[in-house]
C-alpha atoms as a PDB file:
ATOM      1  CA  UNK A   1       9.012  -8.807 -22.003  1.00  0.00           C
ATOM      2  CA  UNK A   2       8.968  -5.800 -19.460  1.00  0.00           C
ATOM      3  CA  UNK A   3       6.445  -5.609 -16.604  1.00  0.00           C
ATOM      4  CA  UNK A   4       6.833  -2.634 -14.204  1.00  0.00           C
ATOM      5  CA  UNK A   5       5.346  -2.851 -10.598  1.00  0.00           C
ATOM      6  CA  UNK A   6       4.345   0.263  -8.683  1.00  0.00           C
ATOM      7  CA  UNK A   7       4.403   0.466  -5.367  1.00  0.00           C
ATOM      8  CA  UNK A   8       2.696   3.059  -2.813  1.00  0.00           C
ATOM      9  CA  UNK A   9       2.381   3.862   0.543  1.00  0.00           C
ATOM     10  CA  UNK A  10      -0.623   5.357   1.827  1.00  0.00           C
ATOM     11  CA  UNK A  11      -0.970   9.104   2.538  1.00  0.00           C
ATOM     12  CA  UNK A  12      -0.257  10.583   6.156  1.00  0.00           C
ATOM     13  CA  UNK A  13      -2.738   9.473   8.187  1.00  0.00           C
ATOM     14  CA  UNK A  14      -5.218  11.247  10.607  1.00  0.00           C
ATOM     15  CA  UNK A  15      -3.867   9.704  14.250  1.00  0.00           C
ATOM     16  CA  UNK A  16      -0.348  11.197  13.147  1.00  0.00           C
ATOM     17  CA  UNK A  17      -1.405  14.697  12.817  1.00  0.00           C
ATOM     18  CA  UNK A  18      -4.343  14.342  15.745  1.00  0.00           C
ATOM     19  CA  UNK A  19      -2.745  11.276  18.000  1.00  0.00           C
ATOM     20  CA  UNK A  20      -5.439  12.052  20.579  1.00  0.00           C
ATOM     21  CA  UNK A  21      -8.114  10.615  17.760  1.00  0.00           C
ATOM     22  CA  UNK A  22      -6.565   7.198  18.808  1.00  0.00           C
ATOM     23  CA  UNK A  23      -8.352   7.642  22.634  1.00  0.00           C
ATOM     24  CA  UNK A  24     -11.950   7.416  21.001  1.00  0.00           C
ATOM     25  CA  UNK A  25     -11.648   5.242  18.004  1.00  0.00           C
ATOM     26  CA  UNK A  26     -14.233   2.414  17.098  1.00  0.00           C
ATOM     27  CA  UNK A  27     -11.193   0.795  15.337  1.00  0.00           C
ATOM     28  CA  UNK A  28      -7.934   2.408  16.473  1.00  0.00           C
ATOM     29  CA  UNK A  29      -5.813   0.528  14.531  1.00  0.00           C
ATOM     30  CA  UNK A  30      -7.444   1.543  11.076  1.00  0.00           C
ATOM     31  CA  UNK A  31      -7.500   5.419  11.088  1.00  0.00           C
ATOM     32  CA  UNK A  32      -8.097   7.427   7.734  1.00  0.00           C
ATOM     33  CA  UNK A  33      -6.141   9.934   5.773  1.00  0.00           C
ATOM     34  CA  UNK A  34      -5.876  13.123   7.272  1.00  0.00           C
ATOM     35  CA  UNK A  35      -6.831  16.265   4.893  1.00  0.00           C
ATOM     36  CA  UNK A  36      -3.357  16.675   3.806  1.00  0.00           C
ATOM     37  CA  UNK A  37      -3.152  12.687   3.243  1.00  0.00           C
ATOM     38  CA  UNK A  38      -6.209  12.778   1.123  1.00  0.00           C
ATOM     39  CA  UNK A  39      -3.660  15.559  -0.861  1.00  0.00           C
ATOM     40  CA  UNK A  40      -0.825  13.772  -1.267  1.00  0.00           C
ATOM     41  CA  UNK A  41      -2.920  10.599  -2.503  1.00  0.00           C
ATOM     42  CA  UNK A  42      -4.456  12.967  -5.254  1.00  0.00           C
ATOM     43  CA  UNK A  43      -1.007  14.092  -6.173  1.00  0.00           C
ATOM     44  CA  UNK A  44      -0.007  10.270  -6.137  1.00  0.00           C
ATOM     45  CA  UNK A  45      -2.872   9.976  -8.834  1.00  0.00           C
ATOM     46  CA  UNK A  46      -2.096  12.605 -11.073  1.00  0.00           C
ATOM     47  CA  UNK A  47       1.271  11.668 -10.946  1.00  0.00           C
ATOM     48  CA  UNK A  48       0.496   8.418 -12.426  1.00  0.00           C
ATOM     49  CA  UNK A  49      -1.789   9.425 -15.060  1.00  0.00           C
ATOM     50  CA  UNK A  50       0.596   8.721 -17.684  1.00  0.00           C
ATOM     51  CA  UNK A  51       1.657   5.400 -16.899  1.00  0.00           C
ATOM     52  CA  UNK A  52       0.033   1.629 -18.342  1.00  0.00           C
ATOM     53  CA  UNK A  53      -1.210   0.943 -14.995  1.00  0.00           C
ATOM     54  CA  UNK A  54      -3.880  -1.902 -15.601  1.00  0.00           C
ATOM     55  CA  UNK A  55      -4.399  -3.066 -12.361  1.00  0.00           C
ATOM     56  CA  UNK A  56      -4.857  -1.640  -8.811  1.00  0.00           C
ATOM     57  CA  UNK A  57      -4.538  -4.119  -5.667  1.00  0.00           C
ATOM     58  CA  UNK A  58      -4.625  -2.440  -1.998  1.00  0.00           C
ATOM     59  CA  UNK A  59      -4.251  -3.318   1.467  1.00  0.00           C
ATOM     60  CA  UNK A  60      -7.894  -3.161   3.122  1.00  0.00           C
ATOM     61  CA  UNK A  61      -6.658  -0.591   5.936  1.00  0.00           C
ATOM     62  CA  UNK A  62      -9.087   2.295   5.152  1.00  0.00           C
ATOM     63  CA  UNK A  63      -5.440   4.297   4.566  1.00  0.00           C
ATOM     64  CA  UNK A  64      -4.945   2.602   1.957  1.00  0.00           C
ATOM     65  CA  UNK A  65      -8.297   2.027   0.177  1.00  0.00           C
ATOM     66  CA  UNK A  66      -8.476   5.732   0.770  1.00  0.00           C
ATOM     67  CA  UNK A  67      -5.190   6.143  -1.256  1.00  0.00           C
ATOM     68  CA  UNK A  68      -6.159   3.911  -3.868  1.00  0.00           C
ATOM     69  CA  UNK A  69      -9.095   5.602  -4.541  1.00  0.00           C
ATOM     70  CA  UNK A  70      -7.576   8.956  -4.980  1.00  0.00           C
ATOM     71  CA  UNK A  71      -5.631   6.683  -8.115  1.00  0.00           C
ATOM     72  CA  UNK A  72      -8.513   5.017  -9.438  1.00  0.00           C
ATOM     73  CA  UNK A  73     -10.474   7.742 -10.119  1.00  0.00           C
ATOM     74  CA  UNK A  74      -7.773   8.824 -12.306  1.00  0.00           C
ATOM     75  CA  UNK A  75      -6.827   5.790 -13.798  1.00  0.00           C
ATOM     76  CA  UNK A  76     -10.291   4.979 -14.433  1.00  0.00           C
ATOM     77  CA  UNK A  77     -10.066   1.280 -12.792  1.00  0.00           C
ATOM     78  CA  UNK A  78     -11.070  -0.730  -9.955  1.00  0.00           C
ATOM     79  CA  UNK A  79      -9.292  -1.477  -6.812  1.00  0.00           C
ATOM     80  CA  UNK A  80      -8.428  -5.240  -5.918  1.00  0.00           C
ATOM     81  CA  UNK A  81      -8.008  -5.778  -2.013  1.00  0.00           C
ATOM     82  CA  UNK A  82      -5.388  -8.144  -1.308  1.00  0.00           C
ATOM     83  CA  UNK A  83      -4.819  -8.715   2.718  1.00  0.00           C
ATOM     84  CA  UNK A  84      -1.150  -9.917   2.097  1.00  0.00           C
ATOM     85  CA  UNK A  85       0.144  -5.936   1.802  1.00  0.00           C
ATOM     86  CA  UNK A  86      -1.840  -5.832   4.827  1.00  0.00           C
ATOM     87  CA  UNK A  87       0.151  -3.647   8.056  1.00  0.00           C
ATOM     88  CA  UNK A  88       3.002  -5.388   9.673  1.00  0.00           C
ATOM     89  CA  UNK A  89       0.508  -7.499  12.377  1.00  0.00           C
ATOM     90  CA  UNK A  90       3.415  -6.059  15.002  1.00  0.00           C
ATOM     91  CA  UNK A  91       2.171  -6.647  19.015  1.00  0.00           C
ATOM     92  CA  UNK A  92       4.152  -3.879  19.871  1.00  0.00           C
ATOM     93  CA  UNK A  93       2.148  -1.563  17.876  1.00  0.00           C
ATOM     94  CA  UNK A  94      -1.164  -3.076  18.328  1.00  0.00           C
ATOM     95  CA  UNK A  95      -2.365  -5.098  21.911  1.00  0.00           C
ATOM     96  CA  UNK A  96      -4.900  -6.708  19.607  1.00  0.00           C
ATOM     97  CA  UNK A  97      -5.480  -7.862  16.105  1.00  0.00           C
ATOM     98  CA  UNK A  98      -6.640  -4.674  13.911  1.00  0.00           C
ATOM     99  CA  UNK A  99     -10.248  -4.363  13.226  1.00  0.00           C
ATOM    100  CA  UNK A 100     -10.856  -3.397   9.974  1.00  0.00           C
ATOM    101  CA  UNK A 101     -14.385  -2.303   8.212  1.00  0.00           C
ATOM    102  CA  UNK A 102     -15.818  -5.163   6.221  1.00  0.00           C
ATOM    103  CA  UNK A 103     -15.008  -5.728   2.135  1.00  0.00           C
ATOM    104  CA  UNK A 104     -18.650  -5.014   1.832  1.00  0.00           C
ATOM    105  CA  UNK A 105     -18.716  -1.844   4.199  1.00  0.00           C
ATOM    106  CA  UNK A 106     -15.929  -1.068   2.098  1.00  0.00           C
ATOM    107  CA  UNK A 107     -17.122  -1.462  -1.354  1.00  0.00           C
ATOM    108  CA  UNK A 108     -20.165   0.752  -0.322  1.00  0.00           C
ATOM    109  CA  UNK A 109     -18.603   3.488   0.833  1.00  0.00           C
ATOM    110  CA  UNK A 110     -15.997   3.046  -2.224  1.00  0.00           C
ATOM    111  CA  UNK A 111     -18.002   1.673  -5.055  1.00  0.00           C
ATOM    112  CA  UNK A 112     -14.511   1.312  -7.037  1.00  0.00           C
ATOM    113  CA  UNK A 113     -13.633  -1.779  -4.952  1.00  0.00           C
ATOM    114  CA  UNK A 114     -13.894  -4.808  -7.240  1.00  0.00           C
ATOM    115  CA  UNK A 115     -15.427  -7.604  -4.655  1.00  0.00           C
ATOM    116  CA  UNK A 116     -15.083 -10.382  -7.460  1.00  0.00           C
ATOM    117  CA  UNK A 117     -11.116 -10.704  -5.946  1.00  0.00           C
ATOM    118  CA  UNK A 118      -9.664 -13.377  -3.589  1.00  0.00           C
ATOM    119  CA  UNK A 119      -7.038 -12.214  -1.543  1.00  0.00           C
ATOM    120  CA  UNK A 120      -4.115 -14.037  -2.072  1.00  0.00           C
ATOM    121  CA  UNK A 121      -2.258 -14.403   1.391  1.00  0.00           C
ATOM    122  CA  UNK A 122      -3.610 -13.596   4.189  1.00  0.00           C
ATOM    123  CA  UNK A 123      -1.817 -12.101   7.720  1.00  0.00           C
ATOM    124  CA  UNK A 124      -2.110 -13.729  11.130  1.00  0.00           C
ATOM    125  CA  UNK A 125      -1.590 -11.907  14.200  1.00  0.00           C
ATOM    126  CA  UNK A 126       0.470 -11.548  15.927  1.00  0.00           C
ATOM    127  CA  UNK A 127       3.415 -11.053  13.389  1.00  0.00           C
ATOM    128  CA  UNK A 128       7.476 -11.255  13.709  1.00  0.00           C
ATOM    129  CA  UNK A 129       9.100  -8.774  10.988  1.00  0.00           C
ATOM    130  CA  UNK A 130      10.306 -11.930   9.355  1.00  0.00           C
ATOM    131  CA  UNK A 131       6.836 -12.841   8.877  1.00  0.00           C
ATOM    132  CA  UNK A 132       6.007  -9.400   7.746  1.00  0.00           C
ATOM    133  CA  UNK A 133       8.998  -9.768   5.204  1.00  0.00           C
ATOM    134  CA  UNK A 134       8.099 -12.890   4.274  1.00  0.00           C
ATOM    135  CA  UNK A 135       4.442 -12.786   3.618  1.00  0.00           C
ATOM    136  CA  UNK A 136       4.598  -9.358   2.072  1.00  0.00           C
ATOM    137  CA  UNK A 137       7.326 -10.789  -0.396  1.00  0.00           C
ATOM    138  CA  UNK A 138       5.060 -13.570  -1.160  1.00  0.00           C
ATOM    139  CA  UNK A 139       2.345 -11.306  -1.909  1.00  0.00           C
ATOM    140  CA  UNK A 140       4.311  -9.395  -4.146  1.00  0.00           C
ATOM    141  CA  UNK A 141       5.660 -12.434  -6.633  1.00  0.00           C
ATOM    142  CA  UNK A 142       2.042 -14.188  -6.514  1.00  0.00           C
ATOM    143  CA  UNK A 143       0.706 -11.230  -7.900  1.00  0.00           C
ATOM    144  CA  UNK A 144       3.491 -10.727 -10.729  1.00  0.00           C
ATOM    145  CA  UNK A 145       3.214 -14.263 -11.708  1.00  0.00           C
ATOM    146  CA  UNK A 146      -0.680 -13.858 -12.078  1.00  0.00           C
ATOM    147  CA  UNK A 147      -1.040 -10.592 -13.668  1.00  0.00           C
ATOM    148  CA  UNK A 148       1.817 -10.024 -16.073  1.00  0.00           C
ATOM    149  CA  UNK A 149       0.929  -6.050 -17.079  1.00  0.00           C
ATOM    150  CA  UNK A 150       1.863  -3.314 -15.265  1.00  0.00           C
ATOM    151  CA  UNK A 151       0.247  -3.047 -11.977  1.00  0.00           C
ATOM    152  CA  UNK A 152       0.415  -0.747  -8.268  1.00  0.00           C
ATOM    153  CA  UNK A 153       0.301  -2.465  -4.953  1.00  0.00           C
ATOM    154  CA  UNK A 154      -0.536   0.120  -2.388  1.00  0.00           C
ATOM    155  CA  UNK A 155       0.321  -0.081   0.968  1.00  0.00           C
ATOM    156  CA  UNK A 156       2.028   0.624   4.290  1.00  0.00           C
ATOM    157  CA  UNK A 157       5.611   1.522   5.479  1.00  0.00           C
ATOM    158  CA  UNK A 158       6.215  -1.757   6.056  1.00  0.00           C
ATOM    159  CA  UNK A 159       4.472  -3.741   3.423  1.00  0.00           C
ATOM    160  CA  UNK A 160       6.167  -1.441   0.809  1.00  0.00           C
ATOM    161  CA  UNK A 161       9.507  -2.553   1.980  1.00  0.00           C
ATOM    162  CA  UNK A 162       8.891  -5.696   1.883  1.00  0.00           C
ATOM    163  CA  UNK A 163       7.143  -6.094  -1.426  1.00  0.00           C
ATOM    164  CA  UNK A 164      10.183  -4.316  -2.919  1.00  0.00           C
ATOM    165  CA  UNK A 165      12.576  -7.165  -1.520  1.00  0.00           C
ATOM    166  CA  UNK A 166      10.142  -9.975  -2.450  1.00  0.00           C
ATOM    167  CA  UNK A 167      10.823  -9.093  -5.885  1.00  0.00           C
ATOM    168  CA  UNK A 168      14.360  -7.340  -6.122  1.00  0.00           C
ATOM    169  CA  UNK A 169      15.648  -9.535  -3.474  1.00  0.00           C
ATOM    170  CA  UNK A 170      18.728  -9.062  -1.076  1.00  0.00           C
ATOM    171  CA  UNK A 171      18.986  -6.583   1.611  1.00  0.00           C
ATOM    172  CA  UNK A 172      17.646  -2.463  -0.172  1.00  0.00           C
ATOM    173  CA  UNK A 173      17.262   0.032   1.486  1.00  0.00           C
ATOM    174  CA  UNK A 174      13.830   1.193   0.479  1.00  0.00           C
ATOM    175  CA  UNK A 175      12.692   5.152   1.478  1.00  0.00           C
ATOM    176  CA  UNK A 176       9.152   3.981   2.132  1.00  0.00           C
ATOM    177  CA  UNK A 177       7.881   7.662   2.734  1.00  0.00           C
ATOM    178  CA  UNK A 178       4.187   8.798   3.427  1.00  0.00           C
ATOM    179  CA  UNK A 179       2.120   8.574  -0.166  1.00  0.00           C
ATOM    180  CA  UNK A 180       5.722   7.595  -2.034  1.00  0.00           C
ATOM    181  CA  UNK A 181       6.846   5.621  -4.845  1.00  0.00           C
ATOM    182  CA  UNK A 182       8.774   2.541  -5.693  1.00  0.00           C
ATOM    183  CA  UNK A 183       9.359   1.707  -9.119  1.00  0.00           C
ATOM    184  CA  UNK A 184      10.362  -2.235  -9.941  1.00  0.00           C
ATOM    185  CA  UNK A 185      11.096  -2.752 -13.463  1.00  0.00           C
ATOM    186  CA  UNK A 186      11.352  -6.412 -14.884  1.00  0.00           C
ATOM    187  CA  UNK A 187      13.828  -7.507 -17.380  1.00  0.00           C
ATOM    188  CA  UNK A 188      14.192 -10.854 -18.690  1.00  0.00           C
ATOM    189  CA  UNK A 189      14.145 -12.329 -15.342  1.00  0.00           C
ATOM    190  CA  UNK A 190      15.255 -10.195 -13.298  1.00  0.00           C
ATOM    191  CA  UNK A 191      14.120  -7.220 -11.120  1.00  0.00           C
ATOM    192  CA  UNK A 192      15.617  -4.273 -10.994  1.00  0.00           C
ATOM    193  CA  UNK A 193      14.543  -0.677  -8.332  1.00  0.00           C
ATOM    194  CA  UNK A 194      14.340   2.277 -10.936  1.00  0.00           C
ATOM    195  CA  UNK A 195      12.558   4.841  -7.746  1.00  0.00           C
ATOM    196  CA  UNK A 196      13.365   4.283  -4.558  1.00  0.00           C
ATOM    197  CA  UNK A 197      10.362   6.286  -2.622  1.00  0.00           C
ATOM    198  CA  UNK A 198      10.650   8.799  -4.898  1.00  0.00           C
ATOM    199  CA  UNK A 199       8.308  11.752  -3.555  1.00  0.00           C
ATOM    200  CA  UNK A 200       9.392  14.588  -6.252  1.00  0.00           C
ATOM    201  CA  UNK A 201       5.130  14.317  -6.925  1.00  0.00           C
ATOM    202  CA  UNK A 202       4.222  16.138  -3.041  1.00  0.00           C
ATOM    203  CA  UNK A 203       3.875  19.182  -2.166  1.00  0.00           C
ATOM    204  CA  UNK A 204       4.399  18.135   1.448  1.00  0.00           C
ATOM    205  CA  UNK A 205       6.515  14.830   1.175  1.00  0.00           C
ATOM    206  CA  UNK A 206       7.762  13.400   4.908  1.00  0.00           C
ATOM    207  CA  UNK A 207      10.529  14.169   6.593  1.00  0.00           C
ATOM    208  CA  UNK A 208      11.364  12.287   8.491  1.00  0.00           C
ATOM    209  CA  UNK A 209      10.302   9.013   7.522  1.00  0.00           C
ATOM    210  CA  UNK A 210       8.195   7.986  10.414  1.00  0.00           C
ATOM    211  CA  UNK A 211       5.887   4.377  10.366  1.00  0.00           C
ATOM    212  CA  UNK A 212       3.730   4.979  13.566  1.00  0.00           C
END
């Protein structure tokens, strides 16, 4: 039996196209979508309309919930948040662990957010990229092994990466873009990369790829 697994980043985000927002920020480290992220996630949407999507899980960075939504409403389900495709917990991008808005702060300003869901990993900070690796990888096979239909992780730059090498495994180059797409495709037992941030559904896709 098949199973494909989606996987998204989140849209640009507002401290990349106004880095002085960063200066007055009640949480710095969790900025929103910028206008033309909030775009590219409804593109990201419409470009999945098709597909037998049946389950959405997202990091609980307001980027991504943000993203997801843009999805959901399309697709018509609920959004899971699952910590472990959280941001790579890196010190030398943040001098503190992130604060993020509550699962209930969320779920009220995002009513598609299904609270009835456990994460199932959780990141500590600070984080080595072979923690990052690691617990995004995990992440990304716990969730396969539970839910066995198609489903789309959303994430970051780095969580996207390393979701895609939990499953495929080895050492692939992934093209984790602003609002992009990674198709994994299941066969038997093995996993196979059918789009590698493919980001033929933007108007504006990234260039270059940039992660902060």
């Amino acid at each position: 039996m098949s199973q494909i697994v989606w996987i998204a980043r989140h849209g640009n985000r507002l401290d990349f196209v106004n880095p002085d927002w960063f200066n007055t920020a009640e949480h710095p480290y969790d900025p929103p979508l910028s206008a033309d992220g909030i775009i590219q996630a409804q593109e990201l949407g419409k470009r999945l309309r098709s597909e037998k999507i049946s389950r959405i899980f997202s990091s609980p960075f307001l980027r991504t919930v943000q993203t997801a939504r843009e999805v959901a409403q399309v697709l018509n389900l609920p959004i899971y948040l699952e910590a472990g495709l959280s941001e790579w917990l890196n010190p030398e991008w943040m001098s503190r662990s992130p604060q993020t808005l509550s699962p209930n702060v969320l779920a009220q300003k995002y009513p598609e957010i299904d609270l009835s869901y456990t994460s199932a990993v959780v990141p500590q900070y600070p984080e080595s990229e072979e923690e990052m690796m690691a617990r995004t990888g995990e992440t990304a096979t716990h969730l396969v092994a539970e839910f066995s239909r198609d489903i789309l992780l959303v994430g970051h730059g780095a969580s996207v990466v390393g979701a895609t090498t939990g499953l495929v495994g080895g050492r692939p180059t992934v093209n984790a873009s602003l609002c992009c797409l990674v198709k994994v495709v299941r066969r038997a037992s093995e996993w196979e990369m059918e789009l590698n941030g493919d980001t033929s559904h933007l108007s504006q896709p990234q260039r270059p790829i940039r992660f902060r």
